[in-house]
PDB file of N, CA and C in Angstrom:
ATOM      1  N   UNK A   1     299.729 156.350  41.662  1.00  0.00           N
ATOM      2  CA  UNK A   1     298.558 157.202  41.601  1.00  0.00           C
ATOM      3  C   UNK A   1     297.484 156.541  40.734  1.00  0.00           C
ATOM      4  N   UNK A   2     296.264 156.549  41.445  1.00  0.00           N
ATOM      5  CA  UNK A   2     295.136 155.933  40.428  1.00  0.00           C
ATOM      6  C   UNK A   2     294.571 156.951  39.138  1.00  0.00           C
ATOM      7  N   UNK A   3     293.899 156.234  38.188  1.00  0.00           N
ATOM      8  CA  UNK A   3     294.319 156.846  36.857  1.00  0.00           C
ATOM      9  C   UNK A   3     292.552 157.455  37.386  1.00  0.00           C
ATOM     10  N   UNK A   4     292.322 158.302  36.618  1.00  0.00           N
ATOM     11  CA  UNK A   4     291.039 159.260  36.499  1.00  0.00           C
ATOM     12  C   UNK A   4     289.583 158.480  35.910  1.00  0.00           C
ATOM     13  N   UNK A   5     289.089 158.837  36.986  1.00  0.00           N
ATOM     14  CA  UNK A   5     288.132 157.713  36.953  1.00  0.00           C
ATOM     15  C   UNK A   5     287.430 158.049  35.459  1.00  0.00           C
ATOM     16  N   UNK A   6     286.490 156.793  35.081  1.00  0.00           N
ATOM     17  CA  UNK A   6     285.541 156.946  33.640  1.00  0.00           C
ATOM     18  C   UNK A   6     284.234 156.915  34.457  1.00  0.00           C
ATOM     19  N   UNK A   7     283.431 157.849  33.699  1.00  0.00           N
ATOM     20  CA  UNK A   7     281.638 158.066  34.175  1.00  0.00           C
ATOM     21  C   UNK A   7     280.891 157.077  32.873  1.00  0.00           C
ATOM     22  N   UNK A   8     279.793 156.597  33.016  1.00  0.00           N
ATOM     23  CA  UNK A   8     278.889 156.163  32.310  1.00  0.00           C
ATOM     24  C   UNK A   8     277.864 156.687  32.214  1.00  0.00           C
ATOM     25  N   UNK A   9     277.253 157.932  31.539  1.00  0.00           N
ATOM     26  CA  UNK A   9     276.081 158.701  31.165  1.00  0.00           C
ATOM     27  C   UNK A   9     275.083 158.346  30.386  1.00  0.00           C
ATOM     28  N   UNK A  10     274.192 157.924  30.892  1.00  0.00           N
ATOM     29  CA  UNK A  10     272.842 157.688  30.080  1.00  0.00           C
ATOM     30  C   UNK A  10     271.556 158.302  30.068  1.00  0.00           C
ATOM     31  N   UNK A  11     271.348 159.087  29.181  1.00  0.00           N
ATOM     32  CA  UNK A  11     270.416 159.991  28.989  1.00  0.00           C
ATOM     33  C   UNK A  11     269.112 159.831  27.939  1.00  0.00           C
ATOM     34  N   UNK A  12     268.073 160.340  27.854  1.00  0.00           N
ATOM     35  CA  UNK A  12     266.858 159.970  26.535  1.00  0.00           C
ATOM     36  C   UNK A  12     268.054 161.828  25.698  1.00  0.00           C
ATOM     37  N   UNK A  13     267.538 161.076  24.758  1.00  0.00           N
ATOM     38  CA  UNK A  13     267.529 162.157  23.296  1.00  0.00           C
ATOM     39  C   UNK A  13     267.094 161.906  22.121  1.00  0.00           C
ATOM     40  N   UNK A  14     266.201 162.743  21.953  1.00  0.00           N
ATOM     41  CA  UNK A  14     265.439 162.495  21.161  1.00  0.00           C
ATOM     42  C   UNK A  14     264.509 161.474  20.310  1.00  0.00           C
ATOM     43  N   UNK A  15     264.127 160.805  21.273  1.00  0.00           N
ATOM     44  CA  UNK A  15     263.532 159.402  21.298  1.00  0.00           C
ATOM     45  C   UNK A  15     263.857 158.215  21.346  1.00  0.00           C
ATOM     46  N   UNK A  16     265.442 158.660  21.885  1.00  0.00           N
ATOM     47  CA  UNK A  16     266.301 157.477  21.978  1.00  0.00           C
ATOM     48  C   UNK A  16     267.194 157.503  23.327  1.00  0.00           C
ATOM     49  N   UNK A  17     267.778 156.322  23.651  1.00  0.00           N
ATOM     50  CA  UNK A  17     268.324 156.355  25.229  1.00  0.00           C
ATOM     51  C   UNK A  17     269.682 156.562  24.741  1.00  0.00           C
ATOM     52  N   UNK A  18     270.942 157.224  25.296  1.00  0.00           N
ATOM     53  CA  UNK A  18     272.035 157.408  24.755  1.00  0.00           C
ATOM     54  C   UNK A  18     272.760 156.669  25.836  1.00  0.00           C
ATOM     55  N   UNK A  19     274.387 156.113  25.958  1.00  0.00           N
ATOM     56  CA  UNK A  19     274.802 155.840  26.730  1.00  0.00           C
ATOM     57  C   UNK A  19     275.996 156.258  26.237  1.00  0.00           C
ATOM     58  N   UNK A  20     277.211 157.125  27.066  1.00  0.00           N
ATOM     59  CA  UNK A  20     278.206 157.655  26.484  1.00  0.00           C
ATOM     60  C   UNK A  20     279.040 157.132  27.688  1.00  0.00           C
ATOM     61  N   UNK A  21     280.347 157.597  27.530  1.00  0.00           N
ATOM     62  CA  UNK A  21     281.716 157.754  28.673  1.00  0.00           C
ATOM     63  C   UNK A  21     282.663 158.549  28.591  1.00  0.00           C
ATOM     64  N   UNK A  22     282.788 159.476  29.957  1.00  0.00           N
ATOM     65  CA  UNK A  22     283.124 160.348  29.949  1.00  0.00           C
ATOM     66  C   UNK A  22     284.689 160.243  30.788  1.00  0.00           C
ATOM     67  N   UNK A  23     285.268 161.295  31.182  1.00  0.00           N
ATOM     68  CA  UNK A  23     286.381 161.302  32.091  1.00  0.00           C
ATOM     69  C   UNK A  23     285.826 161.961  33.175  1.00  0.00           C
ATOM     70  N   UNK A  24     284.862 163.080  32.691  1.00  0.00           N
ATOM     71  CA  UNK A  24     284.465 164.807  33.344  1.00  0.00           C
ATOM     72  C   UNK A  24     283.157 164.273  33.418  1.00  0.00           C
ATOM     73  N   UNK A  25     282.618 164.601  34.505  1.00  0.00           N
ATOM     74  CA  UNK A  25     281.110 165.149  34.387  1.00  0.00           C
ATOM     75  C   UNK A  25     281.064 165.986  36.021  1.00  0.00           C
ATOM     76  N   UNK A  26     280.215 167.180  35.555  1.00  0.00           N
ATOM     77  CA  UNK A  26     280.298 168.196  36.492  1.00  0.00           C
ATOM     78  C   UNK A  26     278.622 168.678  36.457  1.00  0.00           C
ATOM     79  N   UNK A  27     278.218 169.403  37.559  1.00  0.00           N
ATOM     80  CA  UNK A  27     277.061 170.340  37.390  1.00  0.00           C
ATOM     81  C   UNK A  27     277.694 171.860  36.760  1.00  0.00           C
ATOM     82  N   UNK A  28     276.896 171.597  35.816  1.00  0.00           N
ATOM     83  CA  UNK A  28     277.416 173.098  35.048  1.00  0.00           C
ATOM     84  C   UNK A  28     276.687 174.762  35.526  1.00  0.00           C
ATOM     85  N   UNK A  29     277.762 175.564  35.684  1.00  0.00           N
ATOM     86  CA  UNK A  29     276.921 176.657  36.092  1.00  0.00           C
ATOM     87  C   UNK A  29     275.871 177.364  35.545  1.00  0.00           C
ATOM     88  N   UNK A  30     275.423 176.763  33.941  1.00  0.00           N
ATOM     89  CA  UNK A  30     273.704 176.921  33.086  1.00  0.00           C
ATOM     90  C   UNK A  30     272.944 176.004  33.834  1.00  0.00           C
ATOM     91  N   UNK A  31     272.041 176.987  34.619  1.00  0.00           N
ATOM     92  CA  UNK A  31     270.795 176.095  35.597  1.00  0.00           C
ATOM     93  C   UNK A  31     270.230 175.307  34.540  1.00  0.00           C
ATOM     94  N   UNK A  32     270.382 173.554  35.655  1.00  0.00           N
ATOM     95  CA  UNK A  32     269.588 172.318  34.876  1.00  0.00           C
ATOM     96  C   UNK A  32     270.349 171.978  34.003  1.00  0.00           C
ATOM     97  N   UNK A  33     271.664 171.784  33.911  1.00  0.00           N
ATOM     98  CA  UNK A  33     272.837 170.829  33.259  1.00  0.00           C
ATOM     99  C   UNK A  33     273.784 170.341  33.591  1.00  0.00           C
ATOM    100  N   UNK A  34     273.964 169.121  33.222  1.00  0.00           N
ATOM    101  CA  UNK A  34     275.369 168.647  33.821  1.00  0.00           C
ATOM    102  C   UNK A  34     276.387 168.728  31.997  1.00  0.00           C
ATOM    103  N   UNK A  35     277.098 168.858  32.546  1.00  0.00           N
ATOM    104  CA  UNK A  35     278.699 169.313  31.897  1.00  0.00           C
ATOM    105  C   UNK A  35     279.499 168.111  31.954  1.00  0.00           C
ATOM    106  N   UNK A  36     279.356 167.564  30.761  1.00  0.00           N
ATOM    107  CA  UNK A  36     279.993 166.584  29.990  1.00  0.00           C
ATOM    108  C   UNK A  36     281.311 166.207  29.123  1.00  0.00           C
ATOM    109  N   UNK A  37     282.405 166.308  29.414  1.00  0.00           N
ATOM    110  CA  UNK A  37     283.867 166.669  28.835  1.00  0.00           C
ATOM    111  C   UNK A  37     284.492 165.196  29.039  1.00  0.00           C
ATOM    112  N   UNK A  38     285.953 165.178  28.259  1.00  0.00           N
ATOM    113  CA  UNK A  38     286.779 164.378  27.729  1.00  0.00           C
ATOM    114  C   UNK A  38     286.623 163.068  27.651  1.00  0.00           C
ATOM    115  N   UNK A  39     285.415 162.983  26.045  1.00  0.00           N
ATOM    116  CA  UNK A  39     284.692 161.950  25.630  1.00  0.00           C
ATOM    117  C   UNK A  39     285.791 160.495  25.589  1.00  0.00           C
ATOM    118  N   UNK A  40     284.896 159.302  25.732  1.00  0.00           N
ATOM    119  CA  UNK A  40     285.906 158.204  25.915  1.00  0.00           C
ATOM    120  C   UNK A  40     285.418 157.441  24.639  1.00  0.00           C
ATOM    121  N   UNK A  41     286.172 157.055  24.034  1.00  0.00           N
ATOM    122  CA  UNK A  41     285.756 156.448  22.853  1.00  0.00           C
ATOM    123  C   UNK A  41     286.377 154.928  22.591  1.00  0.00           C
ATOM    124  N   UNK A  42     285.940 153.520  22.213  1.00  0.00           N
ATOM    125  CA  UNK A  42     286.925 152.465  21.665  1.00  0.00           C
ATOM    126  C   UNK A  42     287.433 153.183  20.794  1.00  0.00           C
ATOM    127  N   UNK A  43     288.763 152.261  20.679  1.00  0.00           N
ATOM    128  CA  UNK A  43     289.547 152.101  19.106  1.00  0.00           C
ATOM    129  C   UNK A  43     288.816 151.957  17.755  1.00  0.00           C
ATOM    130  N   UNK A  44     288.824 153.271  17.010  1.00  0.00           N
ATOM    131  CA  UNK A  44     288.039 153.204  15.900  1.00  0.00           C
ATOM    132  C   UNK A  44     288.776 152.539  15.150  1.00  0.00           C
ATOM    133  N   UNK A  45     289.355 151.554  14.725  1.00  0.00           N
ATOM    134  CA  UNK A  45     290.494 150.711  14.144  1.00  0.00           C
ATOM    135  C   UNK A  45     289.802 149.275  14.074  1.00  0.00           C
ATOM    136  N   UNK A  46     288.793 148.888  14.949  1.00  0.00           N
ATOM    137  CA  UNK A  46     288.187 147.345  15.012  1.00  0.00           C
ATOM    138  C   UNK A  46     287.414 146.985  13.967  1.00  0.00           C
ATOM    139  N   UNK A  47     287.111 145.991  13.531  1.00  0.00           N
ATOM    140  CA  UNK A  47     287.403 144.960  12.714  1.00  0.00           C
ATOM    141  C   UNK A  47     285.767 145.011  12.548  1.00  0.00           C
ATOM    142  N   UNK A  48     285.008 144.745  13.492  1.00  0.00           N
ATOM    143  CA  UNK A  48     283.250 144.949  13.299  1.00  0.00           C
ATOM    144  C   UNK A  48     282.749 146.517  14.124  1.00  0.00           C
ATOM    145  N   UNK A  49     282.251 147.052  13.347  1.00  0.00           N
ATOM    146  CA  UNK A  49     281.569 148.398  13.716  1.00  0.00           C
ATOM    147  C   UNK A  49     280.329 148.548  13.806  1.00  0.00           C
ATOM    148  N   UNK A  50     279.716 149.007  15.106  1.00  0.00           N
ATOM    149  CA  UNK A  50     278.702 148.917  15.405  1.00  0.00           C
ATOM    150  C   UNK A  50     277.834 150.326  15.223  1.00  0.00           C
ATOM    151  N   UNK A  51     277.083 150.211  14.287  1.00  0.00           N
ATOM    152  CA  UNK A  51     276.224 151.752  13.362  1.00  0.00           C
ATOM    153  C   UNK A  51     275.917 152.486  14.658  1.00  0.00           C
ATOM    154  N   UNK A  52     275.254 152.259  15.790  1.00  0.00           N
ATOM    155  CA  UNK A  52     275.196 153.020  16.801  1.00  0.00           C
ATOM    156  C   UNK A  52     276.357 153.638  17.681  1.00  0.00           C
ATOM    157  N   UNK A  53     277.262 153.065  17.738  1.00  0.00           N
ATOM    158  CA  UNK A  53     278.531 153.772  17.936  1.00  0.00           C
ATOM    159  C   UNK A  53     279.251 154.414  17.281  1.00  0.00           C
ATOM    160  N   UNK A  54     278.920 154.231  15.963  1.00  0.00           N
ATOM    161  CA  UNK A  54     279.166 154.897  15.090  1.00  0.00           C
ATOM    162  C   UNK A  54     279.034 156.482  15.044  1.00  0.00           C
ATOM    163  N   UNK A  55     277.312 156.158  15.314  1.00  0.00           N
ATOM    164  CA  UNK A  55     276.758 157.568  15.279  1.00  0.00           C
ATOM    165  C   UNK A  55     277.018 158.408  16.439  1.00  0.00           C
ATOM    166  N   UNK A  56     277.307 157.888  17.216  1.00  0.00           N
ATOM    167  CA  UNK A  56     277.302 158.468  18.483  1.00  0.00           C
ATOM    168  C   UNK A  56     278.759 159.461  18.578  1.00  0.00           C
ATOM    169  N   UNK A  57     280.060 158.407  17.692  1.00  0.00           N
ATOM    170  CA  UNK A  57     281.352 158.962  17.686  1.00  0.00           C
ATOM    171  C   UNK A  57     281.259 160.113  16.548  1.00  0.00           C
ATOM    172  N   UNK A  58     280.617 160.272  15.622  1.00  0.00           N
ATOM    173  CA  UNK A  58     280.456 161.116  14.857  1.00  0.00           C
ATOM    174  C   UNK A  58     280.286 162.445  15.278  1.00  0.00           C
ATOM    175  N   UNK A  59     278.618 162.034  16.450  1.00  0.00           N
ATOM    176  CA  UNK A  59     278.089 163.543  17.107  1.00  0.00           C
ATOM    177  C   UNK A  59     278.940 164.216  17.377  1.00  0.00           C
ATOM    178  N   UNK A  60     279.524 163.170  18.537  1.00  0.00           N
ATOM    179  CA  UNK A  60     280.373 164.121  19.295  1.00  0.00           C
ATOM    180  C   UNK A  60     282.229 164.497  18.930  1.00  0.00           C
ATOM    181  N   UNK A  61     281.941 163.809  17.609  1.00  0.00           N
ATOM    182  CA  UNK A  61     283.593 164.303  17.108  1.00  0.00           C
ATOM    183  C   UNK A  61     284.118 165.389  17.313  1.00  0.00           C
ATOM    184  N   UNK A  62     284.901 166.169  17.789  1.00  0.00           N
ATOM    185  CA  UNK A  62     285.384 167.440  17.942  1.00  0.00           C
ATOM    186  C   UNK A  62     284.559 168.389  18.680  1.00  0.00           C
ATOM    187  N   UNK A  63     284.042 167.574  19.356  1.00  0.00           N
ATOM    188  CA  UNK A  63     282.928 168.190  20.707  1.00  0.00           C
ATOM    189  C   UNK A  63     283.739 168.239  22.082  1.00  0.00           C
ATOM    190  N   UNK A  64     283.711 169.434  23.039  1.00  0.00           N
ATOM    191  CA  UNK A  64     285.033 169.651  23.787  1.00  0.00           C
ATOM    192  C   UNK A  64     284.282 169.062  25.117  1.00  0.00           C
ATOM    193  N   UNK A  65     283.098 169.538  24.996  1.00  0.00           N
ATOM    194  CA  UNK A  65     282.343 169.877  26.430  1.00  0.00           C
ATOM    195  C   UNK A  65     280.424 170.037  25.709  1.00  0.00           C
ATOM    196  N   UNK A  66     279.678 168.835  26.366  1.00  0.00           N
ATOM    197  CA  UNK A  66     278.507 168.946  26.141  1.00  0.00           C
ATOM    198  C   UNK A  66     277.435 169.185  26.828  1.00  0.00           C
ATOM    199  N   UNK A  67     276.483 170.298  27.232  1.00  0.00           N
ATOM    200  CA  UNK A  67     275.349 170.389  28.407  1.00  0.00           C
ATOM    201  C   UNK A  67     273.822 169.483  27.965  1.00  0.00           C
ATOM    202  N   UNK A  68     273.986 168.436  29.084  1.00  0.00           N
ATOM    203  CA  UNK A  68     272.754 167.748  29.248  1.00  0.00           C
ATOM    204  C   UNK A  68     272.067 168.543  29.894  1.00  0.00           C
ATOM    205  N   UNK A  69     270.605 168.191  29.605  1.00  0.00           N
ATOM    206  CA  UNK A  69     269.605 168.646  30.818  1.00  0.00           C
ATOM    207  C   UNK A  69     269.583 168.169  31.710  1.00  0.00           C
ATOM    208  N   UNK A  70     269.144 168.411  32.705  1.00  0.00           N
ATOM    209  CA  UNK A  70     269.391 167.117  34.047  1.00  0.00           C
ATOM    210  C   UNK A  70     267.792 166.466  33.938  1.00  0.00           C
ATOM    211  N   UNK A  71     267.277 167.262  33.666  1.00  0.00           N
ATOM    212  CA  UNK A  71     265.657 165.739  33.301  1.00  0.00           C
ATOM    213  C   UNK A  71     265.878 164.880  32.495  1.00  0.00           C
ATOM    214  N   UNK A  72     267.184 165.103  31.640  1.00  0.00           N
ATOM    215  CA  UNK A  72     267.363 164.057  30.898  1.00  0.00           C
ATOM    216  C   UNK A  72     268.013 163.029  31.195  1.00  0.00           C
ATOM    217  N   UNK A  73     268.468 162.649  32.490  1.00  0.00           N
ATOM    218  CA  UNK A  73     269.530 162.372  32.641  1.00  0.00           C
ATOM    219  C   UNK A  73     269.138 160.866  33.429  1.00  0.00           C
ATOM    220  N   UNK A  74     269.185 159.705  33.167  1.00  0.00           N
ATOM    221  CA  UNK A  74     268.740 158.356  33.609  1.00  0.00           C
ATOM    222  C   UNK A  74     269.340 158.207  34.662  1.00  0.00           C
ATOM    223  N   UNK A  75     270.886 157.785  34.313  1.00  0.00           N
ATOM    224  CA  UNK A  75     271.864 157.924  35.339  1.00  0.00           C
ATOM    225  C   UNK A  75     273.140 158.185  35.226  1.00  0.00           C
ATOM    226  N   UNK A  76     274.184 158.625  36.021  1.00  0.00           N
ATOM    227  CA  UNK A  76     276.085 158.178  35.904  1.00  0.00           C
ATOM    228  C   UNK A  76     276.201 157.561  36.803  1.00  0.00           C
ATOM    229  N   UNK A  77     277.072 156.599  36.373  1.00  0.00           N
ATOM    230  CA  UNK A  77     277.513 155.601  37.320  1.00  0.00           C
ATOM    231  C   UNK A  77     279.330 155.661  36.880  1.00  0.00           C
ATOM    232  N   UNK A  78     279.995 155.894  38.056  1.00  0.00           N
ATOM    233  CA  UNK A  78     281.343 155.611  37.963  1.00  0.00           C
ATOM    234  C   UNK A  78     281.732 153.988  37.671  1.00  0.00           C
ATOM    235  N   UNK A  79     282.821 153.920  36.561  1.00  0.00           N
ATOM    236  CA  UNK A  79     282.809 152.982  36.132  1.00  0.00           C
ATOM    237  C   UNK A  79     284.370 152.400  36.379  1.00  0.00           C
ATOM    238  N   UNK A  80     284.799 151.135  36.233  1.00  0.00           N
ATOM    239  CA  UNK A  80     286.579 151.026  36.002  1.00  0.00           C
ATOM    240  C   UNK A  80     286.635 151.226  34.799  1.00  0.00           C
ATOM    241  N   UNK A  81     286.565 150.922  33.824  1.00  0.00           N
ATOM    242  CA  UNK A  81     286.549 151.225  31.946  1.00  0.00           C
ATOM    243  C   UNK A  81     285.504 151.434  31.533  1.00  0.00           C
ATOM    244  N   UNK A  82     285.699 151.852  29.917  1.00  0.00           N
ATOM    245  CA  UNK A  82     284.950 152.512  29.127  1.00  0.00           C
ATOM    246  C   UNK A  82     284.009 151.000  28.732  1.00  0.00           C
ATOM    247  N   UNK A  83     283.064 150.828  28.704  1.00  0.00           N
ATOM    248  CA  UNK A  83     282.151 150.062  27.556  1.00  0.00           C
ATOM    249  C   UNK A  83     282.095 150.540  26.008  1.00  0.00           C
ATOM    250  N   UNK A  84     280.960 149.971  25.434  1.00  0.00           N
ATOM    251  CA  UNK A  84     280.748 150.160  24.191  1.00  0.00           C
ATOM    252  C   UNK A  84     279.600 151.374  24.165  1.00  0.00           C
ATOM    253  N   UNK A  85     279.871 152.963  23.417  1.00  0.00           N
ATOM    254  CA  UNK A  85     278.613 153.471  23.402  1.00  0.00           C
ATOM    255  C   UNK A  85     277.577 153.307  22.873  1.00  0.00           C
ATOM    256  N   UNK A  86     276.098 153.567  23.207  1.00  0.00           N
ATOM    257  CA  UNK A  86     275.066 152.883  22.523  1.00  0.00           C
ATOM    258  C   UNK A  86     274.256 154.098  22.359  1.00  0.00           C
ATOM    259  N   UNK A  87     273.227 153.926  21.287  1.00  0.00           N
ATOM    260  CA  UNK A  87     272.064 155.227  21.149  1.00  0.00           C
ATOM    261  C   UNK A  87     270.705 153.697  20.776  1.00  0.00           C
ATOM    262  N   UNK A  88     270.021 153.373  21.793  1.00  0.00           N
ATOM    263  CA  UNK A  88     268.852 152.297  21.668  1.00  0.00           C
ATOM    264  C   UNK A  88     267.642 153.168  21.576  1.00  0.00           C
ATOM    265  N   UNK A  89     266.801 152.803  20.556  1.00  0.00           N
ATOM    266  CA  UNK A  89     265.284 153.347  20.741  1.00  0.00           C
ATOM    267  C   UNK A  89     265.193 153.453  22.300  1.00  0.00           C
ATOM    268  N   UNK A  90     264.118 154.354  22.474  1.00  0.00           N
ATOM    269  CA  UNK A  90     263.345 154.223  24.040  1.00  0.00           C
ATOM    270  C   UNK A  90     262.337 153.638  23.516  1.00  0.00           C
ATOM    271  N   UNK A  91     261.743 152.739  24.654  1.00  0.00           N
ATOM    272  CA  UNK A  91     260.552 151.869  24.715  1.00  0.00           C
ATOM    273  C   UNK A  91     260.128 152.900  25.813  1.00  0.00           C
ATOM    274  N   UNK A  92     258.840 153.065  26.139  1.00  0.00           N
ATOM    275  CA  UNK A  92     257.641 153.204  26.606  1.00  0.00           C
ATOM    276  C   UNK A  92     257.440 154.691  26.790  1.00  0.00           C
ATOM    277  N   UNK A  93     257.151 155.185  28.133  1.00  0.00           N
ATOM    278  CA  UNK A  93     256.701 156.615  28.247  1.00  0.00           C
ATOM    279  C   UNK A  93     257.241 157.433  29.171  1.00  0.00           C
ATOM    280  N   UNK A  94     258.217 158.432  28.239  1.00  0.00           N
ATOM    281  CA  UNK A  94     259.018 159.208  28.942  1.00  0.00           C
ATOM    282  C   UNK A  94     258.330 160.593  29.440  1.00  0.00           C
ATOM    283  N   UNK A  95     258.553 160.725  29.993  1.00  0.00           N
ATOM    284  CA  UNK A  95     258.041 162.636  31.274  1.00  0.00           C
ATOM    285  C   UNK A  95     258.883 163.216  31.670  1.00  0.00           C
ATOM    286  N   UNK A  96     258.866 164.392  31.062  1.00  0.00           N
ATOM    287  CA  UNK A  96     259.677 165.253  31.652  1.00  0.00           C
ATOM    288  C   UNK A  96     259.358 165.600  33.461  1.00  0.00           C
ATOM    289  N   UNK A  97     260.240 165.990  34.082  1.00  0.00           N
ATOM    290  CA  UNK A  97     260.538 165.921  35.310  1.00  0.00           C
ATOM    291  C   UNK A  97     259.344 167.084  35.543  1.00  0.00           C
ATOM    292  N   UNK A  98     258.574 167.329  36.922  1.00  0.00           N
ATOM    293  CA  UNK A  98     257.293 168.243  37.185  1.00  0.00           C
ATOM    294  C   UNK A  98     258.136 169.277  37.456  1.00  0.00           C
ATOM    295  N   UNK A  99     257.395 170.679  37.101  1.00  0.00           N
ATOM    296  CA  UNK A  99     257.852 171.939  37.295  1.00  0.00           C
ATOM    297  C   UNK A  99     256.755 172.624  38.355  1.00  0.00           C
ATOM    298  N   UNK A 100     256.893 173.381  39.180  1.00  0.00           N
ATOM    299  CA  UNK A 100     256.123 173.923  40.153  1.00  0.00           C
ATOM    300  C   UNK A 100     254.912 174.317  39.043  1.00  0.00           C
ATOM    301  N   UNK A 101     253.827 174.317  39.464  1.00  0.00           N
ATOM    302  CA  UNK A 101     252.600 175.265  38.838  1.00  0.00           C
ATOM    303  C   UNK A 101     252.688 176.700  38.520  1.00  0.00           C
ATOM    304  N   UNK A 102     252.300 177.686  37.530  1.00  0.00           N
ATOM    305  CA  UNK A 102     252.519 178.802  37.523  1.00  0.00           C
ATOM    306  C   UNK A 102     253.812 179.109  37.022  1.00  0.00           C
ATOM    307  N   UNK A 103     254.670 178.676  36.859  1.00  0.00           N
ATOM    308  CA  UNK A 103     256.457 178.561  36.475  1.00  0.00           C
ATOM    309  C   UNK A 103     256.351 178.504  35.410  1.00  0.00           C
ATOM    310  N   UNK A 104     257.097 179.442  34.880  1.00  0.00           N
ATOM    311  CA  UNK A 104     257.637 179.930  33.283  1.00  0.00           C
ATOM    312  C   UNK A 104     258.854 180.653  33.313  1.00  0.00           C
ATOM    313  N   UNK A 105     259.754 179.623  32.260  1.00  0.00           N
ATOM    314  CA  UNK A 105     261.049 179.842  32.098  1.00  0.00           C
ATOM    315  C   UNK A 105     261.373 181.220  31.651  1.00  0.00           C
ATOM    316  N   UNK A 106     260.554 181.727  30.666  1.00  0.00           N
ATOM    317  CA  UNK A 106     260.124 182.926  30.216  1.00  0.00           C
ATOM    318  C   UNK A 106     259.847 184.681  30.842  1.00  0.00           C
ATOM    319  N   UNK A 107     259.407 183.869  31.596  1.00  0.00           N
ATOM    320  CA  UNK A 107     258.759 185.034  32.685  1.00  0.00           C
ATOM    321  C   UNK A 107     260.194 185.718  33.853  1.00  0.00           C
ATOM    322  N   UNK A 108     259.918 187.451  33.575  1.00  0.00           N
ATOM    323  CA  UNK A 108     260.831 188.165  34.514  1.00  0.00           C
ATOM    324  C   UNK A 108     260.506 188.403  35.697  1.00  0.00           C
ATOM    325  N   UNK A 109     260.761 187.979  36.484  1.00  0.00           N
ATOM    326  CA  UNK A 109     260.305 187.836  37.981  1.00  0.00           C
ATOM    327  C   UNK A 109     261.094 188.784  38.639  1.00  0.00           C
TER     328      UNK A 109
END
């Protein structure tokens, strides 16, 4: 039996591009998220540690299940293994995805 595939998620947050790995990624039933579960992490045991992976293993320490926005969302790409996670500045000019005119999240329709 083949083993469960790994996702590669890369998303902007907060002025930075994130790149994580997952086991799970699903559309979550909160409109405009994907559902992010059983984080993949290297061996925190290695010899050179990289501050951005660092931070990244921290966030999500004892994090079960996380909702992205989906405008946030660069890409997933199914992967054979985990890489290294990264959190890189963003370079240039990010936009949120267009919303119809007149549309407010707010508003009881």
């Amino acid at each position: 039996m083949a083993s469960k595939p790994i996702y590669r998620i890369v998303f902007h947050n907060q002025g930075e591009i994130w790149e994580l790995y997952a086991r799970e990624v699903f559309q979550s039933d909160l409109w405009g998220f994907i559902e992010v579960e059983a984080f993949v992490f290297e061996d925190a045991s290695k010899l050179v540690v990289d501050p951005s992976t660092e931070k990244l293993r921290r966030t999500f320490e004892g994090v079960g299940r996380s909702y992205i926005p989906m405008n946030a969302i660069v890409r997933i790409d199914e992967v054979e293994r985990e890489g290294t996670p990264k959190a890189i500045k963003a370079e240039g000019k990010v936009t949120e995805f267009p919303r119809p005119t007149g549309w407010s999240p707010r508003e009881d329709r």
